[in-house]
N, C-alpha and C. Protein backbone atom coordinates (compact mmCIF):
# COMPACT_ATOMS: atom_id res chain seq x y z
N UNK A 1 -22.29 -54.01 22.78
CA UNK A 1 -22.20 -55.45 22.82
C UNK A 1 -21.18 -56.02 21.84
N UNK A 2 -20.77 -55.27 21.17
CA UNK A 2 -20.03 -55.54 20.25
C UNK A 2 -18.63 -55.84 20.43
N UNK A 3 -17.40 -56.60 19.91
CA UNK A 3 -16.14 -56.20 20.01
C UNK A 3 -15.15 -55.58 19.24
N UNK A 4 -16.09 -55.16 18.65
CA UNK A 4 -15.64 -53.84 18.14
C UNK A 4 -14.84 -53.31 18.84
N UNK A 5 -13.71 -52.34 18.90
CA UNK A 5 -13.22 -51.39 19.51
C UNK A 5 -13.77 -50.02 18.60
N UNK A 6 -14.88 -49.43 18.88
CA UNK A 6 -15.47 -48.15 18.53
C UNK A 6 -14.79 -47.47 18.64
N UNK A 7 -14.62 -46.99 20.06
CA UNK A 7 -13.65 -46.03 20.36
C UNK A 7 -12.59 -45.43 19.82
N UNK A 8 -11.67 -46.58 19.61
CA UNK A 8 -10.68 -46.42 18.61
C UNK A 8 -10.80 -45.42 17.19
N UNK A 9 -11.89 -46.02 16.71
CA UNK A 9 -12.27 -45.66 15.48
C UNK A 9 -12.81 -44.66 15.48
N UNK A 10 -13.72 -44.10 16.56
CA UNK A 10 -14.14 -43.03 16.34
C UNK A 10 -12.84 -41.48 16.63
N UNK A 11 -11.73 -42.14 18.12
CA UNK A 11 -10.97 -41.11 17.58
C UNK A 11 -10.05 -41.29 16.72
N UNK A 12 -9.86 -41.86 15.69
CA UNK A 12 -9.49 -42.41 14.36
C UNK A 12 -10.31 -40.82 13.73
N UNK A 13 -11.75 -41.11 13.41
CA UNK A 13 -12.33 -40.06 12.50
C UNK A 13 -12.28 -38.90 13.45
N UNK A 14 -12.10 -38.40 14.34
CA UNK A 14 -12.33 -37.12 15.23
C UNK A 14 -10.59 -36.78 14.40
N UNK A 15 -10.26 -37.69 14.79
CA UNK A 15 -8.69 -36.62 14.26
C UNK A 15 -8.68 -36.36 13.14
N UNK A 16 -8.70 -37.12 12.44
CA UNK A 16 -8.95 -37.14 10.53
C UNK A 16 -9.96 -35.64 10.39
N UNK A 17 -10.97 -35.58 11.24
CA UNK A 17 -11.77 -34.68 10.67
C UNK A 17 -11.30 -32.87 11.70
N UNK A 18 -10.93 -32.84 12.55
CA UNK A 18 -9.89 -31.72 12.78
C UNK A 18 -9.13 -31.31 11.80
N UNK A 19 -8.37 -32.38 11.44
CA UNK A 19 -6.99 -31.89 10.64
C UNK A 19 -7.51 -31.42 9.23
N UNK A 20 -9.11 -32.16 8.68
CA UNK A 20 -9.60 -31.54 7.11
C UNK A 20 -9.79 -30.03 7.82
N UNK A 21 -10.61 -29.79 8.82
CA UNK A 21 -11.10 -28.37 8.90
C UNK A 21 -9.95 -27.87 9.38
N UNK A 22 -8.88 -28.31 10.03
CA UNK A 22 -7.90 -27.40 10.45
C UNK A 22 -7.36 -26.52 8.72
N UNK A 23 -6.76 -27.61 8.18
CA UNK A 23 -6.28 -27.53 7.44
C UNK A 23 -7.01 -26.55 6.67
N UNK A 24 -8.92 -26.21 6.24
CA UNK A 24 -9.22 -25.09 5.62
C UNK A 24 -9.18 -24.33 5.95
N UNK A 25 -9.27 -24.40 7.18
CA UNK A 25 -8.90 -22.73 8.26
C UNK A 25 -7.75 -22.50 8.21
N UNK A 26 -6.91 -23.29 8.11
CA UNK A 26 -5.29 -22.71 7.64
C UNK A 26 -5.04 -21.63 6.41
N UNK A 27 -6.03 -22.05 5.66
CA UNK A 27 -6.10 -20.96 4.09
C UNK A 27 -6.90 -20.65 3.67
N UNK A 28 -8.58 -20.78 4.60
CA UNK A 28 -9.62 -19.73 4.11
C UNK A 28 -9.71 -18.86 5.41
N UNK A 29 -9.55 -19.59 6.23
CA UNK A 29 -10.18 -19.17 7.73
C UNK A 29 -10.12 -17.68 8.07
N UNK A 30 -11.39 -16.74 8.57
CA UNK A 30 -11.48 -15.53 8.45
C UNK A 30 -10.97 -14.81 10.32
N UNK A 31 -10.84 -16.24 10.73
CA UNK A 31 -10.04 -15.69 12.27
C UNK A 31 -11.27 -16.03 13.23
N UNK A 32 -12.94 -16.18 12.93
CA UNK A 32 -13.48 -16.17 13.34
C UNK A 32 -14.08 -17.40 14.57
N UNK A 33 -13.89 -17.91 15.28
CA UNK A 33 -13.84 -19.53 15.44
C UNK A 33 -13.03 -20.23 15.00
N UNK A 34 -12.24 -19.77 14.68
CA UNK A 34 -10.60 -20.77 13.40
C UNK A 34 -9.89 -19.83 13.31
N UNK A 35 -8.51 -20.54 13.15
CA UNK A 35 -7.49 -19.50 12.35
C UNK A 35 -7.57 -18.65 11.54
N UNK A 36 -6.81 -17.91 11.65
CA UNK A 36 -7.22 -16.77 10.26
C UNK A 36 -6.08 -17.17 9.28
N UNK A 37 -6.19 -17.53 8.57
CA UNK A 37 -6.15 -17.95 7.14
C UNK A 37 -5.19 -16.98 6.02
N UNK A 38 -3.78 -17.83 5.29
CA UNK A 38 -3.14 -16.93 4.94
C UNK A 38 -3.70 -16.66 3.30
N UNK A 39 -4.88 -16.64 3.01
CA UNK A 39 -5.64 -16.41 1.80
C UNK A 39 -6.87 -15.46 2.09
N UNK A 40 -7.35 -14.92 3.12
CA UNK A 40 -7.95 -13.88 3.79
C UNK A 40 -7.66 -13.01 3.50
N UNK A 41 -7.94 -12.33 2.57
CA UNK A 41 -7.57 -11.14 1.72
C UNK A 41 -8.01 -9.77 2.46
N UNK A 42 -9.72 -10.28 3.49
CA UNK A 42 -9.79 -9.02 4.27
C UNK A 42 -9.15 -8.58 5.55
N UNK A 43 -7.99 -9.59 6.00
CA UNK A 43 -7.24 -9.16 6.99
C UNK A 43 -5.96 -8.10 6.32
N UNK A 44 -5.87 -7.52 8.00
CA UNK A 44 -5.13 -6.16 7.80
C UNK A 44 -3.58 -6.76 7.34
N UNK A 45 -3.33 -8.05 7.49
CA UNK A 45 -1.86 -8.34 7.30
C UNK A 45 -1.90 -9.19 6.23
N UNK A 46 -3.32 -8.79 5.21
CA UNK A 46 -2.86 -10.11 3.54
C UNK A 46 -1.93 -9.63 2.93
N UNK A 47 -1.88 -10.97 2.35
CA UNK A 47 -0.64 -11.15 1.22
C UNK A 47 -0.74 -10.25 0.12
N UNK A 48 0.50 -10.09 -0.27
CA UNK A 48 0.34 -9.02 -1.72
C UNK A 48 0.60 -9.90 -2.67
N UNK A 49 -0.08 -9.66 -3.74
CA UNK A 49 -0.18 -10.48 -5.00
C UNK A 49 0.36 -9.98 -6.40
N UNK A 50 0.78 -11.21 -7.24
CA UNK A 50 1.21 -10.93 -8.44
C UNK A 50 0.67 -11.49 -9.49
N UNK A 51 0.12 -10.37 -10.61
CA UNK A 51 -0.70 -10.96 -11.11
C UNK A 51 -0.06 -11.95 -12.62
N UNK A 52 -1.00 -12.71 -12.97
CA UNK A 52 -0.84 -14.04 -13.52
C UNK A 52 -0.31 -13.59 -15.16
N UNK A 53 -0.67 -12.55 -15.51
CA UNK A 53 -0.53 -12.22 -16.88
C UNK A 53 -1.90 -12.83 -18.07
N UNK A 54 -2.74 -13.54 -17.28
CA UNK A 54 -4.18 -13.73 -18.00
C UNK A 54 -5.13 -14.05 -17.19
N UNK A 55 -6.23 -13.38 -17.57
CA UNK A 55 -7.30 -13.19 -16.33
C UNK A 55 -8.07 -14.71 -16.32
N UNK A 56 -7.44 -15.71 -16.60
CA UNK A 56 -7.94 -17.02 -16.09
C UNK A 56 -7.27 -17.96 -15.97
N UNK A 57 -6.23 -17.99 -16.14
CA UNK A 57 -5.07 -19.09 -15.32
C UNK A 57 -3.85 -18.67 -14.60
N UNK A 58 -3.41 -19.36 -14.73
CA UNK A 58 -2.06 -18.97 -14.33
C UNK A 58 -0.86 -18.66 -15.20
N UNK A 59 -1.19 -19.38 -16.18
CA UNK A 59 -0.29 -18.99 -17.61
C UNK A 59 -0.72 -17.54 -17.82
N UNK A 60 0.46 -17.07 -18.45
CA UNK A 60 0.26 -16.01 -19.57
C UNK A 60 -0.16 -16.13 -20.39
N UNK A 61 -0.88 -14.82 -21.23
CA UNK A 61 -1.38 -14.99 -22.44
C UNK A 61 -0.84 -15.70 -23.21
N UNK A 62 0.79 -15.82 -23.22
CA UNK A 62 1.35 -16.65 -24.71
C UNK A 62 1.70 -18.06 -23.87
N UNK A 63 0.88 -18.53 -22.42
CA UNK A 63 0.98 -19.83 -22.24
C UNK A 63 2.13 -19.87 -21.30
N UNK A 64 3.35 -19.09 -21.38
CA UNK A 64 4.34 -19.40 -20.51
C UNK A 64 4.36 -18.68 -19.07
N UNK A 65 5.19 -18.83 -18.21
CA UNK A 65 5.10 -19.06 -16.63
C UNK A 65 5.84 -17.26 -16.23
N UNK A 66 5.68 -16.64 -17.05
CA UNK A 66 6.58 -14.81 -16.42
C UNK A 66 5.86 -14.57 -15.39
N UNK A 67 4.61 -14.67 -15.08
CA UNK A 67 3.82 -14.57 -14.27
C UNK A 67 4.43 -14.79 -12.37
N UNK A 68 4.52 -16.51 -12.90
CA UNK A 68 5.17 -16.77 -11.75
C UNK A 68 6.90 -16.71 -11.24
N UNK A 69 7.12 -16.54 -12.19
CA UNK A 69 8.84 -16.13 -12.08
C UNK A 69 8.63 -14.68 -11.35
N UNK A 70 7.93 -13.87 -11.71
CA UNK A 70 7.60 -12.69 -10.93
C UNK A 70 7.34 -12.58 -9.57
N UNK A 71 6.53 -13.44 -9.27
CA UNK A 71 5.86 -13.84 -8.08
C UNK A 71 7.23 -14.37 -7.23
N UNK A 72 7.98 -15.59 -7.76
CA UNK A 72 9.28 -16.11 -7.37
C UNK A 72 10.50 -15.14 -6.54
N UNK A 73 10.34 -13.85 -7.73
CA UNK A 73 11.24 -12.96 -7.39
C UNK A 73 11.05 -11.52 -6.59
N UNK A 74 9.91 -11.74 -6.29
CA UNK A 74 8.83 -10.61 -5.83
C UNK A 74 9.25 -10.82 -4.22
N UNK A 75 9.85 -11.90 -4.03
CA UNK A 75 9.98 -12.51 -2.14
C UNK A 75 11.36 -11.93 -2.12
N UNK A 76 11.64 -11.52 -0.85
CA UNK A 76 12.87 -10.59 -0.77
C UNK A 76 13.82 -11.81 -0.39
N UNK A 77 15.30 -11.78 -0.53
CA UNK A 77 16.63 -12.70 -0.82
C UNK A 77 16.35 -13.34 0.77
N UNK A 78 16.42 -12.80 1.37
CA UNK A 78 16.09 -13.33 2.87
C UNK A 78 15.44 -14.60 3.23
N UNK A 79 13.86 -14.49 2.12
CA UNK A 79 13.07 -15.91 1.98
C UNK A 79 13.21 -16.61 1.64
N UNK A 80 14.07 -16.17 0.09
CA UNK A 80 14.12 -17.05 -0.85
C UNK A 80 14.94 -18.60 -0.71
N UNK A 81 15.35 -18.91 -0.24
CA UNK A 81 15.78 -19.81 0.67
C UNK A 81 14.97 -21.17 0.82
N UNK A 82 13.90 -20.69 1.89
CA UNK A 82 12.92 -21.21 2.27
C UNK A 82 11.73 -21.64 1.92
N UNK A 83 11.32 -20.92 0.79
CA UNK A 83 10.55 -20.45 0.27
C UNK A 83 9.85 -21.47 -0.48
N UNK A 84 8.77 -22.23 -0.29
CA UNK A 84 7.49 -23.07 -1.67
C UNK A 84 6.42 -22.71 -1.90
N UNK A 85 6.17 -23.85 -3.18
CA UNK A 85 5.03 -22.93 -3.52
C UNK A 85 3.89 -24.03 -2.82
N UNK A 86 2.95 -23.21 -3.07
CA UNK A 86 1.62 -24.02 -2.40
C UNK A 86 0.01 -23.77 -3.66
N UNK A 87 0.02 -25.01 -3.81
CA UNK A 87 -1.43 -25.22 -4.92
C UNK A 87 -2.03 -26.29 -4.62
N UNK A 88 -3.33 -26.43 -5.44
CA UNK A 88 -3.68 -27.51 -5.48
C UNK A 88 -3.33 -28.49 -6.41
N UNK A 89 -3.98 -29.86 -6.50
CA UNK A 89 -3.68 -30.34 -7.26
C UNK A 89 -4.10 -30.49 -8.78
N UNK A 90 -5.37 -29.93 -9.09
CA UNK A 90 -5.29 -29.19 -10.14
C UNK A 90 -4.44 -28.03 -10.78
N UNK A 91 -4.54 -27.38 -10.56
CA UNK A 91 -3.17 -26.36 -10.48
C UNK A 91 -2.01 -26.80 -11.01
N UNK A 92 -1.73 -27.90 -9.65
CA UNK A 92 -0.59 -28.51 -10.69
C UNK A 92 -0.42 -29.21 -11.56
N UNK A 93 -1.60 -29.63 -12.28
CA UNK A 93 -1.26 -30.71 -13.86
C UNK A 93 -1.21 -29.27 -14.44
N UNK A 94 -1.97 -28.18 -14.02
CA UNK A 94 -1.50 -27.32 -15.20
C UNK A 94 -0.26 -26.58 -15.33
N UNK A 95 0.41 -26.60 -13.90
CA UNK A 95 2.00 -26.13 -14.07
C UNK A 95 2.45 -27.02 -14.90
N UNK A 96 2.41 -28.43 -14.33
CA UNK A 96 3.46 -29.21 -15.12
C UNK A 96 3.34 -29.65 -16.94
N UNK A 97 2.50 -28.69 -17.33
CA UNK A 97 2.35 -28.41 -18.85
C UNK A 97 3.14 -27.15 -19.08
N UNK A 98 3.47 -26.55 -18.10
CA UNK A 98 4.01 -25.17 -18.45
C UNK A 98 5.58 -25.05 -18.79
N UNK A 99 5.53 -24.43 -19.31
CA UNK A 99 6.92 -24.14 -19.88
C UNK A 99 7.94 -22.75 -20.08
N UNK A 100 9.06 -23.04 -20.14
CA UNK A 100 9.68 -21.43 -19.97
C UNK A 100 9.89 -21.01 -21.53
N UNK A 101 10.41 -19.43 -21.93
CA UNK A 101 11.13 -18.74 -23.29
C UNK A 101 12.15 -20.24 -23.77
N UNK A 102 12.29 -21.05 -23.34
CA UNK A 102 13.04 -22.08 -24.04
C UNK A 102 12.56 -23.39 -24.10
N UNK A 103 11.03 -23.50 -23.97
CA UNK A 103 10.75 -24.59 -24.36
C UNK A 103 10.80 -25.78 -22.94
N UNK A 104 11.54 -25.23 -22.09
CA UNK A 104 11.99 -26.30 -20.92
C UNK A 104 10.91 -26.43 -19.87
N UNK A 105 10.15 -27.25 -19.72
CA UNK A 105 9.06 -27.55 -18.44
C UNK A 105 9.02 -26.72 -17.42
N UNK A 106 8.58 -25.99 -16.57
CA UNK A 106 9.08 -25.59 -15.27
C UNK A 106 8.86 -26.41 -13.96
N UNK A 107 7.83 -27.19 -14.31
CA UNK A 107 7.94 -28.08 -13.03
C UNK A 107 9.30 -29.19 -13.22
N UNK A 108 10.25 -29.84 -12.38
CA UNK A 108 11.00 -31.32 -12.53
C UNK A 108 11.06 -32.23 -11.69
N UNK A 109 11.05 -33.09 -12.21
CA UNK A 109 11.25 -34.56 -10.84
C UNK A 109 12.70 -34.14 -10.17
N UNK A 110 11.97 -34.78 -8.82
CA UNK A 110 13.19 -34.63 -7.64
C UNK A 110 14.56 -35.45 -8.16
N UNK A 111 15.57 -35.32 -8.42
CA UNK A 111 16.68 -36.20 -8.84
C UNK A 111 17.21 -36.67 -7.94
N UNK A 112 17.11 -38.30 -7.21
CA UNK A 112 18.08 -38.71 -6.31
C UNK A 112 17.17 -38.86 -4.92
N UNK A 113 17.32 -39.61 -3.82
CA UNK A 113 16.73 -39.53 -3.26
C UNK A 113 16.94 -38.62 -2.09
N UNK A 114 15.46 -37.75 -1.50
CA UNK A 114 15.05 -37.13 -0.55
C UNK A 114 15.32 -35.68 -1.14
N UNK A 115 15.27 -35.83 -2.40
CA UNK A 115 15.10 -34.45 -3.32
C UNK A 115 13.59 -34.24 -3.90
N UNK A 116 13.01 -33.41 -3.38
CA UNK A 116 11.73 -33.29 -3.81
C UNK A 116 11.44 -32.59 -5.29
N UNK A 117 10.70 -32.76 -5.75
CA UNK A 117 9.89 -32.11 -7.38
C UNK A 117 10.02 -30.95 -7.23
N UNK A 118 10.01 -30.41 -8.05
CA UNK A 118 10.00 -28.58 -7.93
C UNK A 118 9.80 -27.80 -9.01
N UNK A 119 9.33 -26.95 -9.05
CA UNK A 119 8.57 -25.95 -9.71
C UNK A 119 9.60 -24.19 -9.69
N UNK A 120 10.16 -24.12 -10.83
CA UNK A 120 11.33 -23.38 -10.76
C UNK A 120 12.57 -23.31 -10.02
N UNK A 121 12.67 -24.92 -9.39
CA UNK A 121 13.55 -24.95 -8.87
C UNK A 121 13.42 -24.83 -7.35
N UNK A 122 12.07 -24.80 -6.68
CA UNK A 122 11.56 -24.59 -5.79
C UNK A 122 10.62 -25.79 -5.14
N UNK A 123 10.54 -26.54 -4.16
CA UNK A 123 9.61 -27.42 -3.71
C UNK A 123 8.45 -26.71 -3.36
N UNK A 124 7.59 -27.88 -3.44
CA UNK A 124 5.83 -27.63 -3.30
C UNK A 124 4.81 -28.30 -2.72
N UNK A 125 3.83 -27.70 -2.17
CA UNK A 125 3.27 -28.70 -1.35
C UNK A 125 1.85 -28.48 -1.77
N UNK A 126 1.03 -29.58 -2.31
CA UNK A 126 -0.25 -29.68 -2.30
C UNK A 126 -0.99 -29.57 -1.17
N UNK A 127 -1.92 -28.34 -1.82
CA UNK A 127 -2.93 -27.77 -0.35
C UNK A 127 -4.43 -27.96 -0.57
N UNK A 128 -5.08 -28.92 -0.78
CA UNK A 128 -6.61 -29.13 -1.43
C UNK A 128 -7.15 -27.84 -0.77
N UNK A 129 -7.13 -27.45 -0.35
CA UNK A 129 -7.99 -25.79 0.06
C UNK A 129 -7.65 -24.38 -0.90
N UNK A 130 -6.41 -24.58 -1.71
CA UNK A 130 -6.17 -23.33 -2.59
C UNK A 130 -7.11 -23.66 -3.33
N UNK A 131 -7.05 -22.35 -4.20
CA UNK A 131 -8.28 -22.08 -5.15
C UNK A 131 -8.09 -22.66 -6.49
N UNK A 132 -8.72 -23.38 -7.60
CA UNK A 132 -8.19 -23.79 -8.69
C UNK A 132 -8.41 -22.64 -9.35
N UNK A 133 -7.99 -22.45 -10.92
CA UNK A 133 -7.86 -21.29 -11.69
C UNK A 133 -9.05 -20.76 -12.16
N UNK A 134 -9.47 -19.49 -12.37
CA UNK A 134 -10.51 -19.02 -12.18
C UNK A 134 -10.07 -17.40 -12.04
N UNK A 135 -10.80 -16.62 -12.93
CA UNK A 135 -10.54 -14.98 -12.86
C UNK A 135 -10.92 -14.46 -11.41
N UNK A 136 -9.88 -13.67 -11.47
CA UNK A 136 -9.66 -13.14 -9.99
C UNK A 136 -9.40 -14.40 -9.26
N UNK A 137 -9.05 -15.42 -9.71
CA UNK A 137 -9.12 -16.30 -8.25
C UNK A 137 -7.15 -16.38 -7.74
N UNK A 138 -6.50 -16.57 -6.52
CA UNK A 138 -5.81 -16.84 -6.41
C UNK A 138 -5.19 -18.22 -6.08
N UNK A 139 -5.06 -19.04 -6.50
CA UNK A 139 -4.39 -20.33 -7.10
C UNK A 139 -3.59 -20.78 -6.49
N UNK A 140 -2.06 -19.84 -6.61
CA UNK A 140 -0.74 -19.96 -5.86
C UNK A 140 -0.19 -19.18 -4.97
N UNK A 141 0.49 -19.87 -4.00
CA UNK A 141 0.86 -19.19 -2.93
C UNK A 141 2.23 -19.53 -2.87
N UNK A 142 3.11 -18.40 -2.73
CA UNK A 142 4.77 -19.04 -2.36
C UNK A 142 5.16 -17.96 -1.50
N UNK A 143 6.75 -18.45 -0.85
CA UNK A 143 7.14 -17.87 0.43
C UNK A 143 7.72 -18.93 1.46
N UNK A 144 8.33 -18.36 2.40
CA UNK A 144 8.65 -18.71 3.50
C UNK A 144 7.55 -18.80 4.54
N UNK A 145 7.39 -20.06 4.54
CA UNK A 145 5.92 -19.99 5.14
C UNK A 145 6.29 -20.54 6.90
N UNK A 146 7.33 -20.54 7.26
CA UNK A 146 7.92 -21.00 8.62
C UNK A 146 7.66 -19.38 9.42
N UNK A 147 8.58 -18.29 8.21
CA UNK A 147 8.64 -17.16 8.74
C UNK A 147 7.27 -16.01 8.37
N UNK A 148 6.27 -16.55 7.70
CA UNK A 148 5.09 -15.99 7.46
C UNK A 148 3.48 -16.05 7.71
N UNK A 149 3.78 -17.18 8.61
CA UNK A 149 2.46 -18.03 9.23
C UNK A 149 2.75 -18.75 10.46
N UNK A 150 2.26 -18.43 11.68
CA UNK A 150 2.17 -19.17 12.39
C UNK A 150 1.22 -19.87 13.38
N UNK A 151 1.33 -21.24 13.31
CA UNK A 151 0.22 -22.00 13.92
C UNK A 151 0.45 -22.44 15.03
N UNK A 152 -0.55 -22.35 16.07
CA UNK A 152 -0.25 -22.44 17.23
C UNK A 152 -1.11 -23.19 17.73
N UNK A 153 -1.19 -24.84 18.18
CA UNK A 153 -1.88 -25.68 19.24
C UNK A 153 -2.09 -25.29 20.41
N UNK A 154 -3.11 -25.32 20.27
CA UNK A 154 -3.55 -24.27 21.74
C UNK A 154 -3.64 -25.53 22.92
N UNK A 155 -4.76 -26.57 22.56
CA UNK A 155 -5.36 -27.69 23.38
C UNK A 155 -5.13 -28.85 21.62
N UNK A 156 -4.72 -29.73 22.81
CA UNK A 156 -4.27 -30.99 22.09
C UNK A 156 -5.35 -31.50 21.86
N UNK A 157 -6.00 -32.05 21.09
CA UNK A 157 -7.56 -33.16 20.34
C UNK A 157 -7.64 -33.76 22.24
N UNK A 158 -8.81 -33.76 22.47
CA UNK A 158 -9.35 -34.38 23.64
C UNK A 158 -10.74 -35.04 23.58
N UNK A 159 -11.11 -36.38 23.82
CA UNK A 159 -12.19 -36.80 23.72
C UNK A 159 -12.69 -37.57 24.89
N UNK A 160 -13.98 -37.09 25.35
CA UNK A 160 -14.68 -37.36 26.73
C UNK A 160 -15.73 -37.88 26.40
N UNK A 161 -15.93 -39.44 27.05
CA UNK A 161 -16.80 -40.37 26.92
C UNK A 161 -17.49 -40.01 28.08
N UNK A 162 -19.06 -40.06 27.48
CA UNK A 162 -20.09 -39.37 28.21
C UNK A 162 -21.28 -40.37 28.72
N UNK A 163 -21.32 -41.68 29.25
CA UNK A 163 -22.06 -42.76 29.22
C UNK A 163 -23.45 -42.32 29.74
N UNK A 164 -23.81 -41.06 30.91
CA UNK A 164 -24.60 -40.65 31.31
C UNK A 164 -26.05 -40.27 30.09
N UNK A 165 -25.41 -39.10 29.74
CA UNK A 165 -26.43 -38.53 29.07
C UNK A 165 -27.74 -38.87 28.19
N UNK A 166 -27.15 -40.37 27.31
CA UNK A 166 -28.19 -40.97 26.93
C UNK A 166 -28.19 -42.01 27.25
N UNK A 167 -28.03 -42.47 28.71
CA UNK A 167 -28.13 -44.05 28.92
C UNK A 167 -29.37 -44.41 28.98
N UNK A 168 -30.41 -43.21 28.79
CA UNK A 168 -31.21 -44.29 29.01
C UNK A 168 -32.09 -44.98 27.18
N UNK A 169 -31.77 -44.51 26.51
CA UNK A 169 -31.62 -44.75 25.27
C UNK A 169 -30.55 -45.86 25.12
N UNK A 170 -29.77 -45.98 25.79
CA UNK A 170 -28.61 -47.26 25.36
C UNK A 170 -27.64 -46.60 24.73
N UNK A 171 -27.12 -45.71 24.65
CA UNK A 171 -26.33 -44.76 24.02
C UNK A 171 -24.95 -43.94 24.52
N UNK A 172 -23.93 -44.18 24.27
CA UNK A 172 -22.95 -43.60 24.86
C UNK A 172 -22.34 -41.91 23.85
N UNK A 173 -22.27 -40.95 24.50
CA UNK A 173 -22.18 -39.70 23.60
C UNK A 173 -20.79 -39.58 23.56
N UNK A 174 -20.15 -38.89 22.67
CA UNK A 174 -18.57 -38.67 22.85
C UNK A 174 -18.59 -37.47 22.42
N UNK A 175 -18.06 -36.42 23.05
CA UNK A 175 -17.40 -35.14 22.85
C UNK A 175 -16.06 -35.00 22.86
N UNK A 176 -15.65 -34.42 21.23
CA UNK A 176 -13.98 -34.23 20.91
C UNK A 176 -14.42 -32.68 21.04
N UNK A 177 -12.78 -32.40 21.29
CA UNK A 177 -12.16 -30.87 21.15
C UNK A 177 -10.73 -30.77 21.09
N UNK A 178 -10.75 -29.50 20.19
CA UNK A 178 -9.64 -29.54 19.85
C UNK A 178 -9.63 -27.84 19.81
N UNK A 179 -8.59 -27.41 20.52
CA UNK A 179 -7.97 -25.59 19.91
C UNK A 179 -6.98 -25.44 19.10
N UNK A 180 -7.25 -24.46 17.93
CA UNK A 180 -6.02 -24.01 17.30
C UNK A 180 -6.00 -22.50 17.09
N UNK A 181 -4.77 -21.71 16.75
CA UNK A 181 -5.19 -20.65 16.09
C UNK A 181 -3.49 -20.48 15.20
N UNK A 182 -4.02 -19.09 14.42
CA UNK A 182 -3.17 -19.14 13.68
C UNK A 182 -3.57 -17.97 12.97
N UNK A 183 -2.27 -16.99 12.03
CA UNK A 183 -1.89 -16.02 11.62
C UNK A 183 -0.90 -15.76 10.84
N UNK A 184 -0.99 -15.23 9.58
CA UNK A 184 -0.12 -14.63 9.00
C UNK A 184 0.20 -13.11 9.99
N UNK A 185 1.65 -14.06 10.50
CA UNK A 185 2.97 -13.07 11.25
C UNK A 185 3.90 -11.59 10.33
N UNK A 186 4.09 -12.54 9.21
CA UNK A 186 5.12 -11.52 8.11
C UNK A 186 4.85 -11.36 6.99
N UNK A 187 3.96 -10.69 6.67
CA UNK A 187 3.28 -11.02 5.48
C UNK A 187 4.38 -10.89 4.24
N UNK A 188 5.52 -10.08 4.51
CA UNK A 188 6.46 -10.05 3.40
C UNK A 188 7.26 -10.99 2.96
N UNK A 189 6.84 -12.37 3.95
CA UNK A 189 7.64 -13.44 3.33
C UNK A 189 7.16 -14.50 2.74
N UNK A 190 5.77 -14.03 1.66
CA UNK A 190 5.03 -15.01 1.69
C UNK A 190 4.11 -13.62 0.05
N UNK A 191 3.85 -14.26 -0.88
CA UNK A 191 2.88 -13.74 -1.95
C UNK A 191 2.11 -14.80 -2.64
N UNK A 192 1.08 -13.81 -3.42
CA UNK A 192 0.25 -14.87 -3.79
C UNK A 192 -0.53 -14.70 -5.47
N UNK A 193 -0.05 -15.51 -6.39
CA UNK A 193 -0.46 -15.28 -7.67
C UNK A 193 -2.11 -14.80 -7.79
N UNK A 194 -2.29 -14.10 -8.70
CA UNK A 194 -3.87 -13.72 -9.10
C UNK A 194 -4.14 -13.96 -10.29
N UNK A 195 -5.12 -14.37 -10.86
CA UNK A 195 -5.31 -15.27 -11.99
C UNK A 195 -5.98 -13.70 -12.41
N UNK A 196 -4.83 -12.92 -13.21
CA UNK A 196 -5.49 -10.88 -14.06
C UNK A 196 -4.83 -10.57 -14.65
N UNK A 197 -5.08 -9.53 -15.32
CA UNK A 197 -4.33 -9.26 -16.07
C UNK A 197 -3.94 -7.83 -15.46
């Protein structure tokens, strides 16, 4: 009775809420009902990792970033190119405290416009699904992630208004769907920090 436009709104939240779970199945997802996930450590094609230089952050013991310069250089010339890093956003207030053998920040503001921030010189993309720091946990992810993951839309978001089922309650039902899947393709173009020593 309302004039409301519901509808609207509800596939408003149907999409919004695909894209949160897509998005964890993008980097936990065990393949099972969802993508398999390029942080799935028990698939046959995980990432190889470099470890952090202290078994609880990402810093090294003496605080500075060798860790991830390792990790940086660990991706073969081919990627490097392409190649960002991926954290959360915790994660990153603690990069951007970090610093190199000279004192110099490693994260910097983008200079100029449509130059993005970067983290050794490298752009980055906040992923609320990586792991924050934590022993054994893995944190960061970098690589060519065009040539190391691929996601594939299977069925486009679809939503079917169902007026039957509970009319007689006064009730209209809506069923969304949506397919995706997805895979780490190359795993060599793509590693992933470990918060160890």
């Amino acid at each position: 009775d309302t004039v409301f436009d519901l509808e609207a709104e509800l596939m408003s939240e149907f999409a919004e809420q695909f894209g949160v779970a897509e998005g964890t199945a993008v980097v936990t997802g065990n393949g099972v009902r969802k993508p398999e996930g390029f942080m799935d450590t028990s698939s046959s094609s995980a990432l190889s990792s470099t470890n952090s230089g202290s078994s609880t952050s990402i810093a090294d013991t003496n605080g500075q970033a060798d860790g991830m310069i390792e990790l940086q250089h660990a991706i073969k010339t081919a990627y490097a190119a392409n190649s960002q890093w991926l954290l959360n956003r915790q994660t990153l207030g603690s990069v951007r405290k970090m610093k190199d053998g000279d004192n110099n920040y490693i994260w910097r503001f983008g200079l100029g416009e449509g130059n993005p921030n970067t983290i050794l010189g490298d752009s980055y993309i906040e992923v609320s699904d990586m792991a924050n720091e934590a022993a054994n946990a893995f944190p960061i992810a970098y690589g060519d992630w065009r040539r190391a993951y691929t996601l594939i839309d299977r069925l486009a978001m679809s939503v079917m208004r169902d007026p039957y089922t509970r009319a007689s309650s006064g009730q209209v039902k809506f069923v969304a769907r949506r397919r995706v899947g997805g895979q780490i393709m190359l795993s060599e173009a793509a590693r992933v920090l470990k918060c160890s020593t």
